[in-house]
PDB file of N, CA and C in Angstrom:
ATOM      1  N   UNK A   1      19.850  -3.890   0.335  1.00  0.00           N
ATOM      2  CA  UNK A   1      18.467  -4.202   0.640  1.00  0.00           C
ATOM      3  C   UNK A   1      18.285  -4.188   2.152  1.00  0.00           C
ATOM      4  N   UNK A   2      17.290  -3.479   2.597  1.00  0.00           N
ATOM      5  CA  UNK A   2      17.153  -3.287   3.938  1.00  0.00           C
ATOM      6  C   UNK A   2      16.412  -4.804   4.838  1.00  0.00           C
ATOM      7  N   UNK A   3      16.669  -5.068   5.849  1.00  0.00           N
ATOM      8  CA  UNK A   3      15.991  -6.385   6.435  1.00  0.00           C
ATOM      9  C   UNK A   3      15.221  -5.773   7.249  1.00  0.00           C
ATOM     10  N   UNK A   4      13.895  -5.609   6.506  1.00  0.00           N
ATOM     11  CA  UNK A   4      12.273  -6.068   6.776  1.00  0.00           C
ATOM     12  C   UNK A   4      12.030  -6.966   7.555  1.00  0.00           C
ATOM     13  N   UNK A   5      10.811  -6.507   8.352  1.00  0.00           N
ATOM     14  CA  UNK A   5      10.128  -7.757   9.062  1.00  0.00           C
ATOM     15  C   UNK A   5       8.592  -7.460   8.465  1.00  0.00           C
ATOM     16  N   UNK A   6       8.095  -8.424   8.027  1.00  0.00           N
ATOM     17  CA  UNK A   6       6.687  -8.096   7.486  1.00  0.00           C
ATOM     18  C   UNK A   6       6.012  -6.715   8.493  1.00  0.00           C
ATOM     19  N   UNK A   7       5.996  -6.493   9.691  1.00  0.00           N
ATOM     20  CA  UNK A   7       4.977  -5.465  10.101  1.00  0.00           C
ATOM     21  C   UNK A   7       5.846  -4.232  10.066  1.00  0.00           C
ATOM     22  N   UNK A   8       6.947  -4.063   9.185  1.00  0.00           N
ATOM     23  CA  UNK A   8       7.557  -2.942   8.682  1.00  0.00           C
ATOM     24  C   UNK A   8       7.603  -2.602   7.217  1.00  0.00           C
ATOM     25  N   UNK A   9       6.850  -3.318   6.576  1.00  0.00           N
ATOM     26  CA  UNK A   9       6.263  -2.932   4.918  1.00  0.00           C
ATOM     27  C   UNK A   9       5.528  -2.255   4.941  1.00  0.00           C
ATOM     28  N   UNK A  10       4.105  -2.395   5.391  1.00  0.00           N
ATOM     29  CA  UNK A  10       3.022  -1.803   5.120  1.00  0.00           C
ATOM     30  C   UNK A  10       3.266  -0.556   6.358  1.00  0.00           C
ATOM     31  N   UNK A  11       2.735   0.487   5.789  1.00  0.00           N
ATOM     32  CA  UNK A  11       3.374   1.982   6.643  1.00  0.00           C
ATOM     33  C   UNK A  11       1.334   1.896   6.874  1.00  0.00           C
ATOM     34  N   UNK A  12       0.758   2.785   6.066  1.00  0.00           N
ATOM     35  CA  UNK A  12      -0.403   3.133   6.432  1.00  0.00           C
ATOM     36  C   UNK A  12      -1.701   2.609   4.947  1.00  0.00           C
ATOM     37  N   UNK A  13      -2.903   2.724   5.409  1.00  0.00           N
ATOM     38  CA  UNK A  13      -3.832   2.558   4.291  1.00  0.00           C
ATOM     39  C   UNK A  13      -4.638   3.720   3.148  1.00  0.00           C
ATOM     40  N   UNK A  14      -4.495   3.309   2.040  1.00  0.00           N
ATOM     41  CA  UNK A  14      -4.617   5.000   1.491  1.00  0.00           C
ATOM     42  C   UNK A  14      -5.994   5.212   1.182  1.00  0.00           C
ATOM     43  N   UNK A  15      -6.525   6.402   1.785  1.00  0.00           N
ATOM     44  CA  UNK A  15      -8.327   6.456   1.677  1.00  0.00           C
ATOM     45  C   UNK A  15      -8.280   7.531   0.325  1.00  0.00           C
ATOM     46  N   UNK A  16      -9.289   7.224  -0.142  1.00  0.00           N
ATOM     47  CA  UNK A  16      -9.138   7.991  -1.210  1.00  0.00           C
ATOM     48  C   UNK A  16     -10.485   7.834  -1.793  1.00  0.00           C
ATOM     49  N   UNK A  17     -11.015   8.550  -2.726  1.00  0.00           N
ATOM     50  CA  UNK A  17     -12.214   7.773  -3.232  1.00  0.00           C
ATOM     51  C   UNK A  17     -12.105   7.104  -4.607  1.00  0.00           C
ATOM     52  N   UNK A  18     -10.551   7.296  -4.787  1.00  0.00           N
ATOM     53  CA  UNK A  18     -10.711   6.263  -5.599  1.00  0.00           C
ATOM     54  C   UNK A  18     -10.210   4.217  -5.388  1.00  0.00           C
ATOM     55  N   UNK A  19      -9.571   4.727  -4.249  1.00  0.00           N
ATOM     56  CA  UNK A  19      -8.532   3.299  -3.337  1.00  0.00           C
ATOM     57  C   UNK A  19     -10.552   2.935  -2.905  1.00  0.00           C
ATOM     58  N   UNK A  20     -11.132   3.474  -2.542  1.00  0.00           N
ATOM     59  CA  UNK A  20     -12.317   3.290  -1.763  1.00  0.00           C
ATOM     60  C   UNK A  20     -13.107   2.492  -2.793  1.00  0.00           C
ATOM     61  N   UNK A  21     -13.072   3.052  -4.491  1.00  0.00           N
ATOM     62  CA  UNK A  21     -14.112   2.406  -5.579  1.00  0.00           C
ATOM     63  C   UNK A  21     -13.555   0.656  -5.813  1.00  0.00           C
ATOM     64  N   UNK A  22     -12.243   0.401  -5.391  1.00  0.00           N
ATOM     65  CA  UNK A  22     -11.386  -0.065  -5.826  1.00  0.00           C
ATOM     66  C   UNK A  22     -11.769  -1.499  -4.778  1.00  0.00           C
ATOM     67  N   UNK A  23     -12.308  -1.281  -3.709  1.00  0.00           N
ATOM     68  CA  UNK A  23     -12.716  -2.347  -2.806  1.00  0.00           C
ATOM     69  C   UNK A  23     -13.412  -2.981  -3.041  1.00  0.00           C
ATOM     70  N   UNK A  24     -14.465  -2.712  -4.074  1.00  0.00           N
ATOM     71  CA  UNK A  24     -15.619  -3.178  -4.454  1.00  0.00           C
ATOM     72  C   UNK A  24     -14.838  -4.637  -4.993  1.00  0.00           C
ATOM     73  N   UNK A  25     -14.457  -4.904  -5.843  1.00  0.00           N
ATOM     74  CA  UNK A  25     -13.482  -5.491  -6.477  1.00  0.00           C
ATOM     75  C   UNK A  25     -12.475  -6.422  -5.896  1.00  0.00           C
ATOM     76  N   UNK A  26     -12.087  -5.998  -4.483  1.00  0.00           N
ATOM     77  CA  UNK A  26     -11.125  -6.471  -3.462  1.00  0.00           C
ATOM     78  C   UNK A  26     -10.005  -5.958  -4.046  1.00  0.00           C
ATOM     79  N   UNK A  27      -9.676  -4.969  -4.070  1.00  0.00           N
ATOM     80  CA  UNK A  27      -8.571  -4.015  -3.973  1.00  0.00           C
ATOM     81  C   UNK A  27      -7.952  -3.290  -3.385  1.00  0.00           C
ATOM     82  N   UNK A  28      -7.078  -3.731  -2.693  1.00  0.00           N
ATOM     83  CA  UNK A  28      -7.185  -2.971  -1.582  1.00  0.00           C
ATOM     84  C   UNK A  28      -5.412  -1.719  -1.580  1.00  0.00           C
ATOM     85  N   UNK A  29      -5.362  -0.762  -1.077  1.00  0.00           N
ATOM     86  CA  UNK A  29      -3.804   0.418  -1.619  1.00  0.00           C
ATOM     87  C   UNK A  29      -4.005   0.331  -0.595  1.00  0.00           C
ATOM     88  N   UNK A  30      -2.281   0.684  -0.393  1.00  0.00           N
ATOM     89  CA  UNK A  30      -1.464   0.727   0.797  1.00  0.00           C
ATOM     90  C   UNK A  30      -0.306   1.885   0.436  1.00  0.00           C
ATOM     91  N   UNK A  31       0.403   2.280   1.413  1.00  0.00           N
ATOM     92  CA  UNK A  31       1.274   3.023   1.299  1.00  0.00           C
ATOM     93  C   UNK A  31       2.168   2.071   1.903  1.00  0.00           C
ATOM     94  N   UNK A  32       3.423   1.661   1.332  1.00  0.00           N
ATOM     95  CA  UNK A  32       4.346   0.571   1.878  1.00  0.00           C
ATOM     96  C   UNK A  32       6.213   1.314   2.079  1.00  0.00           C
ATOM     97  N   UNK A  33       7.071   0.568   2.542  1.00  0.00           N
ATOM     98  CA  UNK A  33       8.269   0.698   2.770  1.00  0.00           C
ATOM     99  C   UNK A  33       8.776   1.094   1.390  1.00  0.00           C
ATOM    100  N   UNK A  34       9.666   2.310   1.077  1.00  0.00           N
ATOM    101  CA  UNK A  34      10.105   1.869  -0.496  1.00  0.00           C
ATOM    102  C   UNK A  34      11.305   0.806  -0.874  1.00  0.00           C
ATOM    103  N   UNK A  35      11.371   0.637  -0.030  1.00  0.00           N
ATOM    104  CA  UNK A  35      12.667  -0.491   0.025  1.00  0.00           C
ATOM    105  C   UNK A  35      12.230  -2.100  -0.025  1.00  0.00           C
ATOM    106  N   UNK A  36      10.358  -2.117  -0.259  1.00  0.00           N
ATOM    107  CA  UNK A  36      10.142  -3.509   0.185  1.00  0.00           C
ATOM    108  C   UNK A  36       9.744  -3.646  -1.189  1.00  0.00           C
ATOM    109  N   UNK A  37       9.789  -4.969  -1.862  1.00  0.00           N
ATOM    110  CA  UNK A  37       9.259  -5.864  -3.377  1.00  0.00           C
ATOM    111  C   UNK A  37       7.812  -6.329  -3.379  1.00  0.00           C
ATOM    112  N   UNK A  38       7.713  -6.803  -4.032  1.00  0.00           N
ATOM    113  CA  UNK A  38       6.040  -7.049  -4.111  1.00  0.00           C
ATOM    114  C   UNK A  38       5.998  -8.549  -3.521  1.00  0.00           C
ATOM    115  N   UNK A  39       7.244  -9.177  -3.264  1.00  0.00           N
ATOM    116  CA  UNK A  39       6.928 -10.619  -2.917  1.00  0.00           C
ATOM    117  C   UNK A  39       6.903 -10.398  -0.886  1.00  0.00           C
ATOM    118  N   UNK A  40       7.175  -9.530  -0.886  1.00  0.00           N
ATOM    119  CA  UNK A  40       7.850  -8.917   0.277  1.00  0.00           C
ATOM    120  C   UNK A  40       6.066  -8.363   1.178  1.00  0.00           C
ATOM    121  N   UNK A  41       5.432  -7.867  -0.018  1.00  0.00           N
ATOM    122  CA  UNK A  41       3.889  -6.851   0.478  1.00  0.00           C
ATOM    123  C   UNK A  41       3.676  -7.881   0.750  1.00  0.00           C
ATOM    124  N   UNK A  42       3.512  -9.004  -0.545  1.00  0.00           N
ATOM    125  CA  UNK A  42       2.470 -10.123  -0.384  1.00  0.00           C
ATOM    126  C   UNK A  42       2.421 -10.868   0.841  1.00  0.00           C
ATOM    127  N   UNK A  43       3.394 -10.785   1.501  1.00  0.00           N
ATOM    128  CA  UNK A  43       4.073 -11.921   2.774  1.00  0.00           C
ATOM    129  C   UNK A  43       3.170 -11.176   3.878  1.00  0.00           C
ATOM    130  N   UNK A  44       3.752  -9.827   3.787  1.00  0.00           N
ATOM    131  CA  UNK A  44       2.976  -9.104   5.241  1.00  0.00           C
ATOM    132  C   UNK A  44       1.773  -8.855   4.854  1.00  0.00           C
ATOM    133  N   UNK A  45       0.828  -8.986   3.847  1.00  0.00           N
ATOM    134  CA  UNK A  45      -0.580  -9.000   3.596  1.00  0.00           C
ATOM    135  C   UNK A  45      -1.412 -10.141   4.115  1.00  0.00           C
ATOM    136  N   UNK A  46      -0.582 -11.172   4.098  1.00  0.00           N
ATOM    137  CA  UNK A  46      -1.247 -12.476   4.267  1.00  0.00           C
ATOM    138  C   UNK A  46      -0.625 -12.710   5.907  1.00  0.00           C
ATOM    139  N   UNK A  47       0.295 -12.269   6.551  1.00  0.00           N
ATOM    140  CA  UNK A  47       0.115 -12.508   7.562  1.00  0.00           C
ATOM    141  C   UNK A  47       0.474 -11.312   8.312  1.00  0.00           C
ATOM    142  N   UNK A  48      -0.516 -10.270   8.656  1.00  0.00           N
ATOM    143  CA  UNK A  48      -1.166  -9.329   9.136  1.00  0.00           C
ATOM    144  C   UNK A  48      -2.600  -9.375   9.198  1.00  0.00           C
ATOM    145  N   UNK A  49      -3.033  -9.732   7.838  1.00  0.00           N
ATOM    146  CA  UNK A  49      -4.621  -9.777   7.946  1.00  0.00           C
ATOM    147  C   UNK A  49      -5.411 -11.071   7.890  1.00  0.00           C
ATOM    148  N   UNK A  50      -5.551 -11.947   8.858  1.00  0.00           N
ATOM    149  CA  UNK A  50      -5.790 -13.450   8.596  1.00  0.00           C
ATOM    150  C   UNK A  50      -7.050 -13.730   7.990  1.00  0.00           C
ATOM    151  N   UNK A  51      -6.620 -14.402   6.971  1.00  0.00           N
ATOM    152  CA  UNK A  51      -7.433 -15.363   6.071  1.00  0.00           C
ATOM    153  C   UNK A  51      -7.350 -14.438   4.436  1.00  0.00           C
ATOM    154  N   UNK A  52      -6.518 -13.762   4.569  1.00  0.00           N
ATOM    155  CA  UNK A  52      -6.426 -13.271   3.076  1.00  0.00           C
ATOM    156  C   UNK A  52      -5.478 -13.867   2.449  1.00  0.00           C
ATOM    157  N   UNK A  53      -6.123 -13.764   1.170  1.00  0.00           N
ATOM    158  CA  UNK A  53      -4.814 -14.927   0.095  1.00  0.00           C
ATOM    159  C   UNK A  53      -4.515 -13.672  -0.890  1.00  0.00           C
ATOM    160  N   UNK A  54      -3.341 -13.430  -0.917  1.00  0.00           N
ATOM    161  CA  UNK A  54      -3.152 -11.926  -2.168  1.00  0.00           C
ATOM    162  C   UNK A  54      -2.763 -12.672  -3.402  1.00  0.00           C
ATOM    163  N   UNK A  55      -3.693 -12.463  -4.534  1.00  0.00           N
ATOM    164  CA  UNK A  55      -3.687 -12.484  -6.163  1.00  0.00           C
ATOM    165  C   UNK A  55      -2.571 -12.192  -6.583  1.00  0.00           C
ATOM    166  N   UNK A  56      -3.035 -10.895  -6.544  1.00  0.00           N
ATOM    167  CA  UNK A  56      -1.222 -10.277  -7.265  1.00  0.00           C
ATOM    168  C   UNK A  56      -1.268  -8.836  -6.793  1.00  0.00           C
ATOM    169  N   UNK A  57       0.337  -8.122  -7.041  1.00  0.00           N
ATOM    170  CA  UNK A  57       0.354  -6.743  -6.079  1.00  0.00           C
ATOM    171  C   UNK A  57       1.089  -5.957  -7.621  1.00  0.00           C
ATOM    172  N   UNK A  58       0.411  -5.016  -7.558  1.00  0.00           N
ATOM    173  CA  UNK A  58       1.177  -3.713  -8.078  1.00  0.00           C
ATOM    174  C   UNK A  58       1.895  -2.885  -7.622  1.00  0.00           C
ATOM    175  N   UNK A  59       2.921  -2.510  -7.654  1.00  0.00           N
ATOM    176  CA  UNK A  59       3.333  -1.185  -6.915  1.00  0.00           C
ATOM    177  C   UNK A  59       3.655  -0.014  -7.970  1.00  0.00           C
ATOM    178  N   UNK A  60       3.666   1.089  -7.122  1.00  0.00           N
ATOM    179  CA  UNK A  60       4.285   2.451  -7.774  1.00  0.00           C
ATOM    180  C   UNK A  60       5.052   3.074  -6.795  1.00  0.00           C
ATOM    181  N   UNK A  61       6.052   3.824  -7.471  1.00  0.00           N
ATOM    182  CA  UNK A  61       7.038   5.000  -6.981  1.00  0.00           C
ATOM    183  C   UNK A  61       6.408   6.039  -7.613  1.00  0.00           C
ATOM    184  N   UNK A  62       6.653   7.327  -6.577  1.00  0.00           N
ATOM    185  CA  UNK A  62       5.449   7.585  -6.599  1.00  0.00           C
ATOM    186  C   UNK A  62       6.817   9.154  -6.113  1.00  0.00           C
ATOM    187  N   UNK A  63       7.382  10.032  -6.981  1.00  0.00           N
ATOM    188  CA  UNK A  63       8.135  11.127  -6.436  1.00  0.00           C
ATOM    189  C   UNK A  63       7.829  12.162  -5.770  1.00  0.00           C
ATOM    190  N   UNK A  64       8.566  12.632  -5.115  1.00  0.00           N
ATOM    191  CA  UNK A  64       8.160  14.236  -4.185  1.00  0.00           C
ATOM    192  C   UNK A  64       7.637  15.527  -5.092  1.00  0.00           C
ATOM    193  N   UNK A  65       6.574  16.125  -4.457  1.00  0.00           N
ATOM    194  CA  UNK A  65       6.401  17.053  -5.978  1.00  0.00           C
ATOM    195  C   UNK A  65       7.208  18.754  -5.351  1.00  0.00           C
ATOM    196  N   UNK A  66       7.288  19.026  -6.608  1.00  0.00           N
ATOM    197  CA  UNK A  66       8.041  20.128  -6.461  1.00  0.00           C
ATOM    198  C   UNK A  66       7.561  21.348  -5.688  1.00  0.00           C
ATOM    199  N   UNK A  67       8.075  22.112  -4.212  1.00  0.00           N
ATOM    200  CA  UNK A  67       7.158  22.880  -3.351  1.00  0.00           C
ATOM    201  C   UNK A  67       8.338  24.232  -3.172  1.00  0.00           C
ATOM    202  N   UNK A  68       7.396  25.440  -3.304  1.00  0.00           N
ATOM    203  CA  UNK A  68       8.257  26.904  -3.374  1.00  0.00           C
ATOM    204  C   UNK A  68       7.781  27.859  -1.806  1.00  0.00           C
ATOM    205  N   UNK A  69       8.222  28.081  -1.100  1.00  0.00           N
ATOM    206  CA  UNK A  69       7.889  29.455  -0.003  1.00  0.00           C
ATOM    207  C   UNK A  69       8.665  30.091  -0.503  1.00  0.00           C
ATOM    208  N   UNK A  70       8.878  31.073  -0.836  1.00  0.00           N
ATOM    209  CA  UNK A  70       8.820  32.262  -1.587  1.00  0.00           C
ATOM    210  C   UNK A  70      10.369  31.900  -2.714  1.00  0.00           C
ATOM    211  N   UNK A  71      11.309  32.590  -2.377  1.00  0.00           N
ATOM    212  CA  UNK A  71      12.372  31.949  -3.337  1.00  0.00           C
ATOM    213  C   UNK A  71      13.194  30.629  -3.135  1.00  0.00           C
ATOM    214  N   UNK A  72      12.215  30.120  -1.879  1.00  0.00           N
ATOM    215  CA  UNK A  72      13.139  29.177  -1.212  1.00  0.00           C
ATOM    216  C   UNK A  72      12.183  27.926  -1.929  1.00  0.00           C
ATOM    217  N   UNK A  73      12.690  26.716  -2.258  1.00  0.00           N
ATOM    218  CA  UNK A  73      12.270  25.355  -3.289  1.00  0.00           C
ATOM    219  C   UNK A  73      12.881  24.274  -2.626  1.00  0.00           C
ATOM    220  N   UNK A  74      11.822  23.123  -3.224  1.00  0.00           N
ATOM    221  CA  UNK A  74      11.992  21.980  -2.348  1.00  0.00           C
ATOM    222  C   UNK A  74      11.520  20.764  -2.909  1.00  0.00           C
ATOM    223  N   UNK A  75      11.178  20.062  -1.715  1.00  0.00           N
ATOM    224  CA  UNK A  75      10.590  18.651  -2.556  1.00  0.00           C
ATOM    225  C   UNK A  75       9.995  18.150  -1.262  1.00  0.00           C
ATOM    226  N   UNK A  76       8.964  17.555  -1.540  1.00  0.00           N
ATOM    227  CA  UNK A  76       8.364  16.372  -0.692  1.00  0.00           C
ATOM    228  C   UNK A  76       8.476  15.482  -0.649  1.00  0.00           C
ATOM    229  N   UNK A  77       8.365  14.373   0.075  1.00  0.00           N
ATOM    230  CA  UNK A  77       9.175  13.115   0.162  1.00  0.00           C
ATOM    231  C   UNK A  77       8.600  12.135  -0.720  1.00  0.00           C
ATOM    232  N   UNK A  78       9.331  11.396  -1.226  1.00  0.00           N
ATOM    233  CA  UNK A  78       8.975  10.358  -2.061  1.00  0.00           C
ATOM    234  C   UNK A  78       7.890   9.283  -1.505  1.00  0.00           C
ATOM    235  N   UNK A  79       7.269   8.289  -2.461  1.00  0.00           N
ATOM    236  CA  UNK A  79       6.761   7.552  -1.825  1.00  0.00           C
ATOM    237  C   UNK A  79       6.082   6.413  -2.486  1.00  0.00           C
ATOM    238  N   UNK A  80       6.070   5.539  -2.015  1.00  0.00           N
ATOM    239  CA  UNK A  80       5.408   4.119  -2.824  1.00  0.00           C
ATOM    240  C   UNK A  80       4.414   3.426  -2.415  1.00  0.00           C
ATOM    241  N   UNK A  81       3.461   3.417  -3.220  1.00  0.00           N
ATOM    242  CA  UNK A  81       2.161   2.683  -3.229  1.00  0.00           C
ATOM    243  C   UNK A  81       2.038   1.315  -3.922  1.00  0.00           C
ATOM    244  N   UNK A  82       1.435   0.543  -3.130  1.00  0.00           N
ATOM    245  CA  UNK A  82       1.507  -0.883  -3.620  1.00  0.00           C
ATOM    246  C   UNK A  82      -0.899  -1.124  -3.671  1.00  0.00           C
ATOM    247  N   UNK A  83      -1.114  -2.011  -4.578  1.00  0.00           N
ATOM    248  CA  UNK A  83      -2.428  -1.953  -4.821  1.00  0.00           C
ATOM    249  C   UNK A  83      -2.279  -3.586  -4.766  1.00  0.00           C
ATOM    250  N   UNK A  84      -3.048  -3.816  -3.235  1.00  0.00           N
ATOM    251  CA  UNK A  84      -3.198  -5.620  -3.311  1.00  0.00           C
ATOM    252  C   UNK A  84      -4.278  -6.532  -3.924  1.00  0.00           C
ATOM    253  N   UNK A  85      -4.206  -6.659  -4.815  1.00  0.00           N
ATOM    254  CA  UNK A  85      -5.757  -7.821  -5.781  1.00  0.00           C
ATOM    255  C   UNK A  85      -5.626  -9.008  -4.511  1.00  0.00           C
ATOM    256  N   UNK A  86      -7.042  -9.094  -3.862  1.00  0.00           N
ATOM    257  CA  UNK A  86      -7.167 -10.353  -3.070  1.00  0.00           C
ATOM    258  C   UNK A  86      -7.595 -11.608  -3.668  1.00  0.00           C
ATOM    259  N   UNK A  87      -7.740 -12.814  -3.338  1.00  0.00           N
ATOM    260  CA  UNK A  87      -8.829 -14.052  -4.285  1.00  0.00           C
ATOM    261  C   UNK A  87      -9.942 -13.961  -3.860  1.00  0.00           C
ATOM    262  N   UNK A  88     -10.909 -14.157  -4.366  1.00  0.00           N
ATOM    263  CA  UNK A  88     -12.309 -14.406  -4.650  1.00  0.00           C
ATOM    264  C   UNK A  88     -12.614 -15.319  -3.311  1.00  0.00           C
ATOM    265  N   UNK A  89     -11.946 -16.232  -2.674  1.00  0.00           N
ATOM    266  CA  UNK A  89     -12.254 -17.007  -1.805  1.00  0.00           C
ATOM    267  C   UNK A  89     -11.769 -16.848  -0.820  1.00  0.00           C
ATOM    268  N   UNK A  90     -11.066 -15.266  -0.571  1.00  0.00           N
ATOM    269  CA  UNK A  90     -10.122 -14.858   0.331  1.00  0.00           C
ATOM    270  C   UNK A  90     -11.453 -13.520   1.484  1.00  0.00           C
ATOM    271  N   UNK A  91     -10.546 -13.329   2.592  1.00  0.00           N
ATOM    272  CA  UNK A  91     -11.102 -12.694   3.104  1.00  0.00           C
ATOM    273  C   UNK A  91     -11.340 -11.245   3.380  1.00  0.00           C
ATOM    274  N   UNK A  92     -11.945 -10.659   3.546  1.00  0.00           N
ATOM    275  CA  UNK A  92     -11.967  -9.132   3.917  1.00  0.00           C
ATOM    276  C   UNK A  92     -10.853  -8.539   4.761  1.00  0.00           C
ATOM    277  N   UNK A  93     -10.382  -7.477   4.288  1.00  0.00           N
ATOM    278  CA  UNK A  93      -9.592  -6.706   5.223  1.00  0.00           C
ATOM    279  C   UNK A  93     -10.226  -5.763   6.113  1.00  0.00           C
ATOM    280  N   UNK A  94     -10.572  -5.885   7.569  1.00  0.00           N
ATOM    281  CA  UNK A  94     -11.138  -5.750   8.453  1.00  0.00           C
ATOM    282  C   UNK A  94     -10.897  -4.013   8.913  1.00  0.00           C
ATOM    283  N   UNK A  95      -9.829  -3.664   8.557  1.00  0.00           N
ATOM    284  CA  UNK A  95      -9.758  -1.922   8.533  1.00  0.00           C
ATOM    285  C   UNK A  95     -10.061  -0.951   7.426  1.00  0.00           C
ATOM    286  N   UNK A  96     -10.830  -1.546   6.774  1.00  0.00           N
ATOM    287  CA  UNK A  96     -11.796  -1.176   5.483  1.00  0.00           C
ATOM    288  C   UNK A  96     -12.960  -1.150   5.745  1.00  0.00           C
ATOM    289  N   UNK A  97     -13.640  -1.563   6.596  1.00  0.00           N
ATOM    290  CA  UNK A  97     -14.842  -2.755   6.753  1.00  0.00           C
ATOM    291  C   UNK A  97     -15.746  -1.634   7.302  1.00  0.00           C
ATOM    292  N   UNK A  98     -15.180  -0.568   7.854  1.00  0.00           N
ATOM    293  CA  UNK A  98     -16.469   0.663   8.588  1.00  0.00           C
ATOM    294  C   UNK A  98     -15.909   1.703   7.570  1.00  0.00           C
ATOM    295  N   UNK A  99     -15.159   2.011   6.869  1.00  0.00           N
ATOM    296  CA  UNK A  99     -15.087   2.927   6.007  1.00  0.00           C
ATOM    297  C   UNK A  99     -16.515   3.149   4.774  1.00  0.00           C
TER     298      UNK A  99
END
Protein backbone atom coordinates (compact mmCIF):
# COMPACT_ATOMS: atom_id res chain seq x y z
CA UNK A 1 0.00 0.00 0.00
CA UNK A 2 1.45 3.19 -1.07
CA UNK A 3 1.70 6.20 1.77
CA UNK A 4 -0.68 8.87 0.63
CA UNK A 5 -1.00 12.19 1.87
CA UNK A 6 -4.59 13.34 1.35
CA UNK A 7 -3.55 16.07 -1.50
CA UNK A 8 -2.17 13.00 -3.42
CA UNK A 9 -5.62 11.06 -3.86
CA UNK A 10 -7.58 13.21 -5.69
CA UNK A 11 -5.58 13.62 -9.24
CA UNK A 12 -8.20 15.81 -11.23
CA UNK A 13 -12.20 16.57 -11.53
CA UNK A 14 -14.17 14.70 -14.19
CA UNK A 15 -16.42 17.10 -16.44
CA UNK A 16 -18.65 15.31 -18.23
CA UNK A 17 -22.25 15.87 -18.79
CA UNK A 18 -23.05 13.31 -17.06
CA UNK A 19 -20.55 13.93 -13.60
CA UNK A 20 -22.20 17.59 -14.40
CA UNK A 21 -26.22 16.06 -14.09
CA UNK A 22 -24.91 14.39 -11.07
CA UNK A 23 -24.27 17.80 -9.04
CA UNK A 24 -27.62 18.60 -8.96
CA UNK A 25 -27.89 15.98 -6.29
CA UNK A 26 -24.37 16.78 -4.69
CA UNK A 27 -22.41 14.41 -6.52
CA UNK A 28 -19.61 15.13 -7.13
CA UNK A 29 -16.56 12.44 -9.66
CA UNK A 30 -13.21 12.65 -9.33
CA UNK A 31 -10.47 10.92 -10.93
CA UNK A 32 -8.35 9.63 -7.82
CA UNK A 33 -4.92 7.69 -7.01
CA UNK A 34 -5.57 3.91 -7.86
CA UNK A 35 -3.85 2.90 -4.96
CA UNK A 36 -6.13 5.07 -2.59
CA UNK A 37 -9.61 3.32 -0.63
CA UNK A 38 -12.63 5.05 -0.24
CA UNK A 39 -11.88 5.80 3.48
CA UNK A 40 -8.75 7.34 2.15
CA UNK A 41 -11.05 9.84 -0.75
CA UNK A 42 -13.28 10.55 2.08
CA UNK A 43 -10.36 12.06 4.31
CA UNK A 44 -8.95 14.25 1.41
CA UNK A 45 -12.57 15.37 0.43
CA UNK A 46 -13.27 16.75 3.69
CA UNK A 47 -10.09 18.29 4.15
CA UNK A 48 -9.34 19.90 0.82
CA UNK A 49 -12.70 21.36 0.43
CA UNK A 50 -13.81 23.08 3.76
CA UNK A 51 -17.05 22.53 5.15
CA UNK A 52 -17.93 19.39 3.24
CA UNK A 53 -19.10 16.32 5.11
CA UNK A 54 -18.85 13.17 2.48
CA UNK A 55 -22.02 10.64 2.76
CA UNK A 56 -20.57 7.91 1.13
CA UNK A 57 -17.96 7.30 -1.90
CA UNK A 58 -18.13 4.90 -4.74
CA UNK A 59 -15.32 4.01 -6.66
CA UNK A 60 -14.51 2.29 -10.02
CA UNK A 61 -11.52 0.74 -11.84
CA UNK A 62 -11.90 1.74 -14.70
CA UNK A 63 -9.18 -0.36 -17.53
CA UNK A 64 -7.06 0.89 -20.47
CA UNK A 65 -8.97 0.37 -23.67
CA UNK A 66 -7.53 -1.46 -26.31
CA UNK A 67 -5.55 1.08 -29.08
CA UNK A 68 -4.00 -0.18 -32.74
CA UNK A 69 -1.51 2.24 -35.18
CA UNK A 70 -1.36 0.10 -37.76
CA UNK A 71 -0.05 -3.51 -36.71
CA UNK A 72 1.39 -2.09 -33.76
CA UNK A 73 -1.37 -2.57 -30.32
CA UNK A 74 -1.59 -1.26 -27.06
CA UNK A 75 -3.37 -0.06 -24.15
CA UNK A 76 -4.15 3.07 -22.37
CA UNK A 77 -3.63 3.58 -18.99
CA UNK A 78 -5.80 2.42 -16.43
CA UNK A 79 -7.76 4.41 -14.20
CA UNK A 80 -10.07 5.00 -11.20
CA UNK A 81 -12.94 7.03 -10.56
CA UNK A 82 -14.36 7.62 -7.25
CA UNK A 83 -18.19 9.46 -7.15
CA UNK A 84 -18.43 11.56 -3.71
CA UNK A 85 -22.35 11.70 -2.24
CA UNK A 86 -22.02 14.95 0.00
CA UNK A 87 -24.74 15.62 3.18
CA UNK A 88 -27.55 17.69 2.72
CA UNK A 89 -26.10 20.09 5.36
CA UNK A 90 -22.73 19.99 3.84
CA UNK A 91 -21.15 22.42 1.61
CA UNK A 92 -20.53 23.14 -2.02
CA UNK A 93 -17.49 22.23 -3.79
CA UNK A 94 -16.24 25.52 -4.96
CA UNK A 95 -14.46 24.19 -8.36
CA UNK A 96 -17.83 23.18 -9.67
CA UNK A 97 -19.46 26.33 -8.78
CA UNK A 98 -18.73 28.33 -12.41
CA UNK A 99 -19.04 25.22 -14.39
Amino acid sequence: MANLKYYDVILKPVVTEKSMNLMADKEYTFYVHPDANKTMIKEAVERMFEGTKVARVNTMNIPGKLKRRGMVTGRTAARKKAIVKLTEDSADIEIFSGL
